[in-house]
C-alpha atoms as a PDB file:
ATOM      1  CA  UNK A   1     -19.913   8.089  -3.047  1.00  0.00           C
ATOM      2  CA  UNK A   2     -21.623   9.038   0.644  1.00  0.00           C
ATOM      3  CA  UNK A   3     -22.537   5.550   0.685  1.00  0.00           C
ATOM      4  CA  UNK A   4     -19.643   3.940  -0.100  1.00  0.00           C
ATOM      5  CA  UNK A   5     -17.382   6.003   2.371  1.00  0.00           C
ATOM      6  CA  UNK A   6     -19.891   5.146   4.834  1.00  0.00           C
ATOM      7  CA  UNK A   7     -19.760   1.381   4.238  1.00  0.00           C
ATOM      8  CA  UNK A   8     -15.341   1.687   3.630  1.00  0.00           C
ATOM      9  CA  UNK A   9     -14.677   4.592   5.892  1.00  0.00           C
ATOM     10  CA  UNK A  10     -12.842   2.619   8.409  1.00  0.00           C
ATOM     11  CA  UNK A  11     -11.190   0.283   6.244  1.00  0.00           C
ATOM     12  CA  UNK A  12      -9.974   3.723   4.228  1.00  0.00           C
ATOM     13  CA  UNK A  13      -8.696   4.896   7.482  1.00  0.00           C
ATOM     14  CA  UNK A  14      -6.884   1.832   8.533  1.00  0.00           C
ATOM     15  CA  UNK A  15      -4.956   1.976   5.201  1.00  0.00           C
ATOM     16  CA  UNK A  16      -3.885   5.943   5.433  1.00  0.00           C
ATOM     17  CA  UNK A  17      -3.036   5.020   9.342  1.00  0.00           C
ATOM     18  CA  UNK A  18      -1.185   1.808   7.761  1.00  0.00           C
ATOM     19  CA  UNK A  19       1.072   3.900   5.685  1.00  0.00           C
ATOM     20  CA  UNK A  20       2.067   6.465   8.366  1.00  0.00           C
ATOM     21  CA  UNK A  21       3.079   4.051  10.298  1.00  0.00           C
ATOM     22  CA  UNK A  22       5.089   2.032   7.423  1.00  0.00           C
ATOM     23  CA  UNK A  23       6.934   5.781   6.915  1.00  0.00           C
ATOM     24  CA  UNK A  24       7.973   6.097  10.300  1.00  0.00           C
ATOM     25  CA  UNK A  25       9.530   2.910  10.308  1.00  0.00           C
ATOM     26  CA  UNK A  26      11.145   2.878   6.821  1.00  0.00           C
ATOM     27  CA  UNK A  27      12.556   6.319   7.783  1.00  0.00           C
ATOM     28  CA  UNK A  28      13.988   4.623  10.981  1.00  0.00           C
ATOM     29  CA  UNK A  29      15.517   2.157   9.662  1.00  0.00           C
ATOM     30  CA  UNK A  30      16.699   3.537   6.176  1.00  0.00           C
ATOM     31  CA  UNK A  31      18.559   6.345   8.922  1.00  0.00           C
ATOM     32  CA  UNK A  32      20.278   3.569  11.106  1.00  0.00           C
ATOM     33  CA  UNK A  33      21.481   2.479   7.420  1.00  0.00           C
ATOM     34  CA  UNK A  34      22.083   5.426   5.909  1.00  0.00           C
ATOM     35  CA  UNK A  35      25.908   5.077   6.095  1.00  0.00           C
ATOM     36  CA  UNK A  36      25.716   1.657   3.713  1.00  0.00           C
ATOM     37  CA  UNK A  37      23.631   2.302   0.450  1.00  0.00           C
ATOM     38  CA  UNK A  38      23.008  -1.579  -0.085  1.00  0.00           C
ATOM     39  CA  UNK A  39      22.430  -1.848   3.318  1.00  0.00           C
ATOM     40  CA  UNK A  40      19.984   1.272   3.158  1.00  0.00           C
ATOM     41  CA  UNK A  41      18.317  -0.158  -0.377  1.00  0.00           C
ATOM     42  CA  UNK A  42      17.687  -3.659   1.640  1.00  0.00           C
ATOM     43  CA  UNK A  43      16.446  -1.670   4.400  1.00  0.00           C
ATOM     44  CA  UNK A  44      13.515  -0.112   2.543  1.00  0.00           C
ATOM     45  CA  UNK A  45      12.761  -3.307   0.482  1.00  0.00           C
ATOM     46  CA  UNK A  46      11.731  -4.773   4.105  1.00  0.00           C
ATOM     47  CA  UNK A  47       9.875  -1.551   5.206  1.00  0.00           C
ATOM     48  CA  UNK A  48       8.384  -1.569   1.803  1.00  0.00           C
ATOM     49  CA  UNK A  49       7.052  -4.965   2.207  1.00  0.00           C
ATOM     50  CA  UNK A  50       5.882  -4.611   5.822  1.00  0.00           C
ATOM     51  CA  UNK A  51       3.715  -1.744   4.509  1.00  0.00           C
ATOM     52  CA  UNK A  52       2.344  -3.979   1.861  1.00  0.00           C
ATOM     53  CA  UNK A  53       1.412  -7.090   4.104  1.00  0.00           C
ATOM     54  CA  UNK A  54      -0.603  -4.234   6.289  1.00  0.00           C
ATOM     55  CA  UNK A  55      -2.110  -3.278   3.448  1.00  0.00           C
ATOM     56  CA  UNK A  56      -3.075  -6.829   2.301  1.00  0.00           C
ATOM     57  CA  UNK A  57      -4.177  -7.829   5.732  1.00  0.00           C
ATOM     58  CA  UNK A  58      -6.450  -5.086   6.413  1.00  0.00           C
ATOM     59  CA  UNK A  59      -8.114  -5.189   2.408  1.00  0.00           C
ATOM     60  CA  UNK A  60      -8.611  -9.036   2.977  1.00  0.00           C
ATOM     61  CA  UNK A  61     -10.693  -8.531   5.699  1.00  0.00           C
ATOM     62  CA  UNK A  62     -12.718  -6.307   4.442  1.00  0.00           C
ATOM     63  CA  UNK A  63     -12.922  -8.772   1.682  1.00  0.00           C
ATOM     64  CA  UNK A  64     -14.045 -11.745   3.616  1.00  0.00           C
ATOM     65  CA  UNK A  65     -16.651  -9.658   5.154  1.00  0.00           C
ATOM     66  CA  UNK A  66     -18.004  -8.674   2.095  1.00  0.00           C
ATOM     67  CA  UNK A  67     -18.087 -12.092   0.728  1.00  0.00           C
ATOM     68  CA  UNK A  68     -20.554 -13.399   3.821  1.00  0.00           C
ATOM     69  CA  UNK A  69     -22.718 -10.479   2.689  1.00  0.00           C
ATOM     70  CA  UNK A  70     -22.804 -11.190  -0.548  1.00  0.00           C
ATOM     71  CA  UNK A  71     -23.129 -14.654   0.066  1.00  0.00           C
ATOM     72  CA  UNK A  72     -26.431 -13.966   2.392  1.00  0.00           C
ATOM     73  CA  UNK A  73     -27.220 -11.781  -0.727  1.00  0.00           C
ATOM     74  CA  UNK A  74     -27.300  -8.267   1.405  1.00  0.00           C
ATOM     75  CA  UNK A  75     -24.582  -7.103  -1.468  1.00  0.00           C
ATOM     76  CA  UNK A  76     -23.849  -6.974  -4.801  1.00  0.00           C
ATOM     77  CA  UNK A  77     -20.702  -8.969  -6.120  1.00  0.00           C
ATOM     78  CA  UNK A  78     -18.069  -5.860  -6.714  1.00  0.00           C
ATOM     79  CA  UNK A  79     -14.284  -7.086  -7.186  1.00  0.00           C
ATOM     80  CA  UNK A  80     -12.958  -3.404  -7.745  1.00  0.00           C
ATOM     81  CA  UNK A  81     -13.395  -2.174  -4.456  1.00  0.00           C
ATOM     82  CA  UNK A  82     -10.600  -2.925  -3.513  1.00  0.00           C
ATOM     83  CA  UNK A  83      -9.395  -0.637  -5.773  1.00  0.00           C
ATOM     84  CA  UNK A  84     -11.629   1.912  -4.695  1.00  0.00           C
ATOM     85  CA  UNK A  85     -10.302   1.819  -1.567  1.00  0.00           C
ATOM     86  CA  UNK A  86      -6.768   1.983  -2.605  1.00  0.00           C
ATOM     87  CA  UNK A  87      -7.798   4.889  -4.586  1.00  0.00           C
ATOM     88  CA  UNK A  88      -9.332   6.480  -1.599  1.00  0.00           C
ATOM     89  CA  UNK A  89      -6.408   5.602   0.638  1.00  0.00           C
ATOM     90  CA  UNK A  90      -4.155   6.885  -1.677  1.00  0.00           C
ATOM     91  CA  UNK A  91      -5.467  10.818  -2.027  1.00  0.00           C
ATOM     92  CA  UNK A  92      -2.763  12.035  -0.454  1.00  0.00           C
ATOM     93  CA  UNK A  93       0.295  10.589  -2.294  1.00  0.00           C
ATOM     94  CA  UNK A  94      -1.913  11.263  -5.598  1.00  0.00           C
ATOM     95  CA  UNK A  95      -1.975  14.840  -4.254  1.00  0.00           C
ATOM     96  CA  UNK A  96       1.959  15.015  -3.610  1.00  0.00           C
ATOM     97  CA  UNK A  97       2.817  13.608  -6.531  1.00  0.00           C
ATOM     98  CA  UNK A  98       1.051  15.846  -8.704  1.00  0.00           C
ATOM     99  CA  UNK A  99       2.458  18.705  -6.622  1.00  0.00           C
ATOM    100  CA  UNK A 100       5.757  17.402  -7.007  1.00  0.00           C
ATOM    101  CA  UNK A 101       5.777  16.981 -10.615  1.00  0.00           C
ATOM    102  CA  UNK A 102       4.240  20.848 -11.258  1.00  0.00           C
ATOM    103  CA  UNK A 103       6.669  22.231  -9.364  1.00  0.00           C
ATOM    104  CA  UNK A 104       9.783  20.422 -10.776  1.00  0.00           C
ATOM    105  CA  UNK A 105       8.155  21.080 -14.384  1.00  0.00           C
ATOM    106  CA  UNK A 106       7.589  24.978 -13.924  1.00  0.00           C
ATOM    107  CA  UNK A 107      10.549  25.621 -11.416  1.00  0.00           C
ATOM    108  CA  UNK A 108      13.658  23.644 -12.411  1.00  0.00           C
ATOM    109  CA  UNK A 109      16.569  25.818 -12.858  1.00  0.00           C
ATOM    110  CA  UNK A 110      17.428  26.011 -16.123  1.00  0.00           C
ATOM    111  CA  UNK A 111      14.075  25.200 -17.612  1.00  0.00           C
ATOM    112  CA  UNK A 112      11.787  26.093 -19.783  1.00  0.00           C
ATOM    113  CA  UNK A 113       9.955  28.180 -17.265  1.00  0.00           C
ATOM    114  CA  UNK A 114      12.156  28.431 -14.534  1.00  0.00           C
ATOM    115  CA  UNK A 115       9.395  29.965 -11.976  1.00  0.00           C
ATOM    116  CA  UNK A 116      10.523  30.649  -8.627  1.00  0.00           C
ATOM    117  CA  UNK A 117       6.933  29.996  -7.173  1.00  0.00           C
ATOM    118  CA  UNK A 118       6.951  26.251  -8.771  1.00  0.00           C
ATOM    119  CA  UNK A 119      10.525  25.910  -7.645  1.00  0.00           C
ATOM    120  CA  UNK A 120       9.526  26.651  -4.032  1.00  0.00           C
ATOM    121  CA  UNK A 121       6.634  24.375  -4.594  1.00  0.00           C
ATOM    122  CA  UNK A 122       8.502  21.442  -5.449  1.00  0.00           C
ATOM    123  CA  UNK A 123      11.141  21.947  -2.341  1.00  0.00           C
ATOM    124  CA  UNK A 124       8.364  21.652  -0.177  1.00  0.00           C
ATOM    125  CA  UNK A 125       6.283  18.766  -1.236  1.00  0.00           C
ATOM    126  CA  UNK A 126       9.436  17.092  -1.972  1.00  0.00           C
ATOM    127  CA  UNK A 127      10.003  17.099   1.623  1.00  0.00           C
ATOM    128  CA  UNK A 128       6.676  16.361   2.516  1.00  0.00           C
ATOM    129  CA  UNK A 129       6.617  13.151  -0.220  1.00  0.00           C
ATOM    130  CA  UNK A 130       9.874  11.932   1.129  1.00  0.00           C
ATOM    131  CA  UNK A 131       8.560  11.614   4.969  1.00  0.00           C
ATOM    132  CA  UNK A 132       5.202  10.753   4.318  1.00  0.00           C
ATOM    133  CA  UNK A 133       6.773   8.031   1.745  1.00  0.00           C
ATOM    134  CA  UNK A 134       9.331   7.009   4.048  1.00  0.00           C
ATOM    135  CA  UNK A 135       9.201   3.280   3.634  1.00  0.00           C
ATOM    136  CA  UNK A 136      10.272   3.842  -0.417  1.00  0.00           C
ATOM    137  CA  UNK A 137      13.080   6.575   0.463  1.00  0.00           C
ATOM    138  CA  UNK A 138      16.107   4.438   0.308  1.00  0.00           C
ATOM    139  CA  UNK A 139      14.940   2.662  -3.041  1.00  0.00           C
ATOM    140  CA  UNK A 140      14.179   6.411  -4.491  1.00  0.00           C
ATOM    141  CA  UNK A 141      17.444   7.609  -3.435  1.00  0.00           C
ATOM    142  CA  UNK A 142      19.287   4.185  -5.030  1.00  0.00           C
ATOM    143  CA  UNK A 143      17.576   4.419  -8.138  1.00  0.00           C
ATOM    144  CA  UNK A 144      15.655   7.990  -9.199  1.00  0.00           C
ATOM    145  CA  UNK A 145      16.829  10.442  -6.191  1.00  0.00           C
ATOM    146  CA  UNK A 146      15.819  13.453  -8.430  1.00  0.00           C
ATOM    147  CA  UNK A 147      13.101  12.069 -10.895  1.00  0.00           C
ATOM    148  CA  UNK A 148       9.448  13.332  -9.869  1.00  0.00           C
ATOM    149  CA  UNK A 149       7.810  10.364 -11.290  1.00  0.00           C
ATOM    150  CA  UNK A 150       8.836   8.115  -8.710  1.00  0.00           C
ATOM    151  CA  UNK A 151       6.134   9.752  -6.557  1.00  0.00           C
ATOM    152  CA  UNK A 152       3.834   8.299  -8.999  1.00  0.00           C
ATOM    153  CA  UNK A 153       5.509   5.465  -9.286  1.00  0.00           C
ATOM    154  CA  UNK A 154       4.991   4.230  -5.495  1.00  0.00           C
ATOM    155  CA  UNK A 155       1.536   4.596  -5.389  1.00  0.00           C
ATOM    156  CA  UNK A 156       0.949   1.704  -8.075  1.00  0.00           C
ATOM    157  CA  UNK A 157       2.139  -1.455  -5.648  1.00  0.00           C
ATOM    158  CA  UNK A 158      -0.102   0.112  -3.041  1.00  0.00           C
ATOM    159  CA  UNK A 159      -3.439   0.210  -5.617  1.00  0.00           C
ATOM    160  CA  UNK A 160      -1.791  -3.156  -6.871  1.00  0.00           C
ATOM    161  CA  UNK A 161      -2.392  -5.134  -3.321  1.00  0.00           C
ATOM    162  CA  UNK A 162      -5.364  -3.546  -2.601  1.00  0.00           C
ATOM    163  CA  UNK A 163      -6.801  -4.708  -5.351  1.00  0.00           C
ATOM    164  CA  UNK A 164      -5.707  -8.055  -5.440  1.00  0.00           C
ATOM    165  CA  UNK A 165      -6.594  -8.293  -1.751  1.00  0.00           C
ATOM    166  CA  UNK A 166     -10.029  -7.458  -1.614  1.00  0.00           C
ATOM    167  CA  UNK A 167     -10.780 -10.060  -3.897  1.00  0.00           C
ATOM    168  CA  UNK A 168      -8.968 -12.708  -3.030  1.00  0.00           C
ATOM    169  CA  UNK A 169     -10.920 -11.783   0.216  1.00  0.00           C
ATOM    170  CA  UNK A 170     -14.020 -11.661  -1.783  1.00  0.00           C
ATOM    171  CA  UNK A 171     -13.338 -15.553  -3.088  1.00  0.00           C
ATOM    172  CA  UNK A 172     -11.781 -16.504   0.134  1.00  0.00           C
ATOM    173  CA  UNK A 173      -8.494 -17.175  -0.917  1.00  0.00           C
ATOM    174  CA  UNK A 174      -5.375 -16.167   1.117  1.00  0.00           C
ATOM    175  CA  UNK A 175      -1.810 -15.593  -0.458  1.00  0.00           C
ATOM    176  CA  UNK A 176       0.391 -17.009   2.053  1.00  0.00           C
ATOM    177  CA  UNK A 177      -2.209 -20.288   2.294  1.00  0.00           C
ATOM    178  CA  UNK A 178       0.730 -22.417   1.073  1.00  0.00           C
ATOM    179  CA  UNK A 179       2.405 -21.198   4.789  1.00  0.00           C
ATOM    180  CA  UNK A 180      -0.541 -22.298   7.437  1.00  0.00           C
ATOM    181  CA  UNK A 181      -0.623 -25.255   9.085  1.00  0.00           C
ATOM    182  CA  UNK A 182      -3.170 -27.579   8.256  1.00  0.00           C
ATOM    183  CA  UNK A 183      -4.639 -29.832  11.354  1.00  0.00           C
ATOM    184  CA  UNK A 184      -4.015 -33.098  10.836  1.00  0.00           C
ATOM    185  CA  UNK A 185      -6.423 -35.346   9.551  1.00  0.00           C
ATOM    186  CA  UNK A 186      -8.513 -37.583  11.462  1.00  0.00           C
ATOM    187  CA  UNK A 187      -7.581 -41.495  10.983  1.00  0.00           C
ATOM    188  CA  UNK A 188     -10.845 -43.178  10.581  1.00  0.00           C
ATOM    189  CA  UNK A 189     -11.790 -45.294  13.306  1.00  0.00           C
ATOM    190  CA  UNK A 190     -11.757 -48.912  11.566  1.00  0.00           C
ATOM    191  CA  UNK A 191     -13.122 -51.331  14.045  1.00  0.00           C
ATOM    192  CA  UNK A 192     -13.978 -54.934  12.906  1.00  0.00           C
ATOM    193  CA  UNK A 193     -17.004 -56.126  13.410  1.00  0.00           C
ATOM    194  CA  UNK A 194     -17.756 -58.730  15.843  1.00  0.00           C
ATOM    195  CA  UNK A 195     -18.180 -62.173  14.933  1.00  0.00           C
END
C-alpha cells in the first residue's frame, strides 16, 4: 500500500483537490439559481460534469504514463488502478456517507432508536456532505433532499470515471477522440517521370 501511495500520491491528491474545487463551484452556481429549481437542477448537472471531465483528465494521464512504462516493461499491466485511485480519492465522501447514514439510522425522530447523539451526528455531517459535495446539491435537493443514501450514491460516477479513465489511458484511447482535429493528410507528391 506504501508503495502504491508513493507511486499515486499526487495523482490521489489532484483528484481530492479536483473535487473541492468542483464543490465550490457547484455551490456557486446552484446559489445564483437557487430561486429556479430547474434552473438550479441544470445548474448542478454542469458542475457535476465539470467535476467529472477533471477527474477524467487527470486519471488519463496518469494512464498514459503508465502505459510508456509498461510498454518499456518497468510495470506490470494493472487496469484497476484507476479504481484504486478513485477509491483512495474518495475516503472522505466514503467517510461522510457512512456518518451520515448512522446518524439518520440511530437518531431520526420517531425511530426505532431515536438517539439524540446519532441525531446530532447526522446534522453535522449532513452539513459537512452537502458543502464538500457541492457540485451534486441541487440534483440531491430535486430528487432525494432527505434520503442518506444519496451520499453513497455520488461517489459511484466518481469511482465510475476513474476507472474507465485510467485505462483508456492505459490503451491510449481518449473519449472525446471523435472531437480533435485531425491534420490533414499529406497529398502525395505525384511527379511524372521524365521522358
Amino acid at each position: 500500500m506504501r508503495e502504491f501511495w508513493t507511486e499515486n500520491g499526487k495523482t490521489v491528491t489532484k483528484l481530492i483537490l479536483n473535487q473541492f474545487g468542483a464543490a465550490v463551484m457547484g455551490l456557486m452556481i446552484t446559489a445564483a439559481a437557487a430561486s429556479n429549481d430547474t434552473l438550479k437542477l441544470f445548474a448542478s448537472l454542469f458542475a457535476i460534469c465539470f467535476y467529472l471531465i477533471l477527474q477524467y483528465m487527470v486519471i488519463w494521464e496518469k494512464g498514459g504514463h503508465e502505459r510508456i512504462r509498461v510498454d518499456g516493461g518497468r510495470a506490470k499491466w494493472q487496469p484497476l488502478n484507476g479504481l484504486k485511485m478513485g477509491l483512495l480519492a474518495n475516503i472522505p465522501n466514503i467517510l461522510f456517507a457512512v456518518l451520515i447514514c448512522i446518524g439518520y439510522i440511530f437518531g431520526k425522530k420517531g425511530g426505532m432508536f431515536e438517539m439524540e447523539w446519532a441525531g446530532n451526528m447526522y446534522g453535522i455531517f449532513n452539513a459537512i456532505g452537502r458543502l464538500w459535495h457541492g457540485m451534486y446539491i441541487g440534483l440531491i435537493q430535486t430528487f432525494s433532499p432527505n434520503n442518506p443514501i444519496a451520499f453513497l450514491l455520488v461517489i459511484l460516477p466518481s469511482l465510475f470515471i476513474c476507472t474507465l479513465g485510467y485505462y483508456l489511458g492505459l490503451c491510449n484511447r481518449r473519449i472525446f477522440a471523435i472531437f480533435e482535429l485531425n491534420p490533414p493528410k499529406e497529398k502525395k507528391n505525384e511527379t511524372k517521370p521524365k521522358s
